[in-house]
Protein backbone atom coordinates (compact mmCIF):
# COMPACT_ATOMS: atom_id res chain seq x y z
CA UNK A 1 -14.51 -9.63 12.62
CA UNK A 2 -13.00 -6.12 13.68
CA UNK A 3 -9.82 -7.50 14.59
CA UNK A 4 -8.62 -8.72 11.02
CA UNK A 5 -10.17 -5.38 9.54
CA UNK A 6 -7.94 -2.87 11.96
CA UNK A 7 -4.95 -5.81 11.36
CA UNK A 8 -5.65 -5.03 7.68
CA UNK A 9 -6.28 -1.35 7.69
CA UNK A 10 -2.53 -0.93 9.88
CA UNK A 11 -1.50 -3.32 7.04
CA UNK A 12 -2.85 -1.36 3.93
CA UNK A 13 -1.83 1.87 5.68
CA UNK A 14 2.03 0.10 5.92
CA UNK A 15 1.40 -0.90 2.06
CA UNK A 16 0.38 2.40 0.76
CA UNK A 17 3.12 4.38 3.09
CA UNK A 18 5.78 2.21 1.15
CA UNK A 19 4.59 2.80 -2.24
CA UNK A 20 4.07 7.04 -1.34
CA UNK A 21 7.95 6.69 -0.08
CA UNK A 22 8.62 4.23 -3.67
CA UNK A 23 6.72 6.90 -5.99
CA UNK A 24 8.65 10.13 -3.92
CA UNK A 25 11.87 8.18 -4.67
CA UNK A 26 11.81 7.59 -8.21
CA UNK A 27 10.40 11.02 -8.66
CA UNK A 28 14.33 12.46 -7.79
CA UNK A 29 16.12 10.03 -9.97
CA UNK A 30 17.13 9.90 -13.25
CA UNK A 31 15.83 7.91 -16.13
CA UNK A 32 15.38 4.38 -15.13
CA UNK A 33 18.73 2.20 -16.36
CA UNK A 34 20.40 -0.53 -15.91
CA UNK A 35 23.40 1.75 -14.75
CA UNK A 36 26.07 2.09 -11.95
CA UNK A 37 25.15 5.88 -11.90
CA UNK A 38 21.07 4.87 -11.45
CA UNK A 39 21.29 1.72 -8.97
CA UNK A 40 23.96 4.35 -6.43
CA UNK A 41 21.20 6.75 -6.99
CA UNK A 42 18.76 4.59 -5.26
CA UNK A 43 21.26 3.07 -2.63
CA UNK A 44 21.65 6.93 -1.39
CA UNK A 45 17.95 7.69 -1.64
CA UNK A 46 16.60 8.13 1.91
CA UNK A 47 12.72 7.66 0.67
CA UNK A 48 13.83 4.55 -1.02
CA UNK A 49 15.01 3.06 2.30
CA UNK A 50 11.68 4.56 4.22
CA UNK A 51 9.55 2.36 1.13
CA UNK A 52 11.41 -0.72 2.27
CA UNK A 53 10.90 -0.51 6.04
CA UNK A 54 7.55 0.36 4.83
CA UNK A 55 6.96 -3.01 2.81
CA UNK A 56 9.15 -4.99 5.74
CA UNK A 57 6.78 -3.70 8.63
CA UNK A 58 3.61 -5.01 6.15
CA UNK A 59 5.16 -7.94 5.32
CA UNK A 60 5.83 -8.79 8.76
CA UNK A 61 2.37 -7.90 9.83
CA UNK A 62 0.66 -9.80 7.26
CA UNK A 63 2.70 -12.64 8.20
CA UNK A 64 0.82 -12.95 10.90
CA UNK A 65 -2.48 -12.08 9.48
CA UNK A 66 -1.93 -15.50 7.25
CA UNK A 67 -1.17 -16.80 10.16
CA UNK A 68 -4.21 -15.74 12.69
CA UNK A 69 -6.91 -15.77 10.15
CA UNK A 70 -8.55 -18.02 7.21
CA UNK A 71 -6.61 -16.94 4.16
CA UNK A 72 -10.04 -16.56 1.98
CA UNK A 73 -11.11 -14.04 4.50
CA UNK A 74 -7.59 -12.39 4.79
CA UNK A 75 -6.19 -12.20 1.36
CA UNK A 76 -9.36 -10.16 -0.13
CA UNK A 77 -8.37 -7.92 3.09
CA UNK A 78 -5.57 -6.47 0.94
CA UNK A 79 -7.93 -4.44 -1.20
CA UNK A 80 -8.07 -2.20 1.22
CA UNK A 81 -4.35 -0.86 0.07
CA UNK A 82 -6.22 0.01 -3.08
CA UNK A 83 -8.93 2.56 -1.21
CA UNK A 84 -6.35 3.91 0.79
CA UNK A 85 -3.76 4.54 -2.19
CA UNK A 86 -6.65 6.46 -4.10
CA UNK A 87 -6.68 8.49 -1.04
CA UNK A 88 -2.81 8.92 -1.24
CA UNK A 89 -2.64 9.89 -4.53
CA UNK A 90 -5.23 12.84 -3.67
CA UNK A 91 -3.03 14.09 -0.63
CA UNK A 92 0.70 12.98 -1.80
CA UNK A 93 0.10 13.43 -5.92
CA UNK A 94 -2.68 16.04 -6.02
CA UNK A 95 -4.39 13.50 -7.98
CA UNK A 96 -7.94 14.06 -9.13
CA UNK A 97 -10.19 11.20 -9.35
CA UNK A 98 -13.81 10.44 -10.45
CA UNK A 99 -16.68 9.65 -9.30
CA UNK A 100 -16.79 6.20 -10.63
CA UNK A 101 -13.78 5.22 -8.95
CA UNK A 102 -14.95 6.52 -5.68
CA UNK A 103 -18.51 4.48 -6.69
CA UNK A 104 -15.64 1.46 -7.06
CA UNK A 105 -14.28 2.02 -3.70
CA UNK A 106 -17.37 2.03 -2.05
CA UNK A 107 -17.88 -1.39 -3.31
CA UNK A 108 -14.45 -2.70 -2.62
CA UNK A 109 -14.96 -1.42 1.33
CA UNK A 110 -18.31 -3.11 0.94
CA UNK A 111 -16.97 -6.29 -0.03
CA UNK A 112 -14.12 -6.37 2.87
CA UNK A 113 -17.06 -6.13 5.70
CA UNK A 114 -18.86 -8.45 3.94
CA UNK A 115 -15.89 -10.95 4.13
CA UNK A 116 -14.94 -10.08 7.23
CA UNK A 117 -18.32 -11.36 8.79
């Protein structure tokens, strides 16, 4: 049971780092279009390339998670990138959020160790 929630949690973690690294990106670019000026903007962004080492290191990992582990008990694992981006959005974004979505991470954590058992 531990093993495919620290797998998962080094997963998530790998997840959320790309999407911090995706959000940080976009935030120094211009407008989104479908223009030579935008797509060399994102070819010279050095965040851009940390979010995709980011999502290549997860997908490799969960790669083998599929692999290891019955894929009912490892696919619901990937909620986990949802607790831990409400967490980055507090310490990256200076986000605030609620109480009832903290009450709806509480049940999604619930949930994993349920599955996981």
């Amino acid at each position: 049971m531990w093993k495919i929630i620290l797998y998962s949690l080094v997963q998530s973690a790998l997840l959320v780092g790309g999407q911090v690294f995706l959000k940080f990106a976009l935030m120094r670019m211009p407008a989104f279009a479908w223009t030579r000026e935008f797509w060399l903007s994102l070819l010279s962004n050095w965040q851009f390339a940390a979010c995709g080492l980011f999502f290549g290191a997860a997908s490799l990992l969960w790669m083998y998670i599929v692999k290891t582990f019955p894929f009912s008990m490892a696919y619901p694992m990937v909620s986990l990138s949802y607790v831990m981006g409400m967490v980055a959005a507090i310490m990256f974004f200076h986000e605030e959020v609620s109480m009832t979505r903290w009450i709806g991470v509480a049940f999604i954590v619930l949930g994993c160790f349920l599955i996981a058992k």
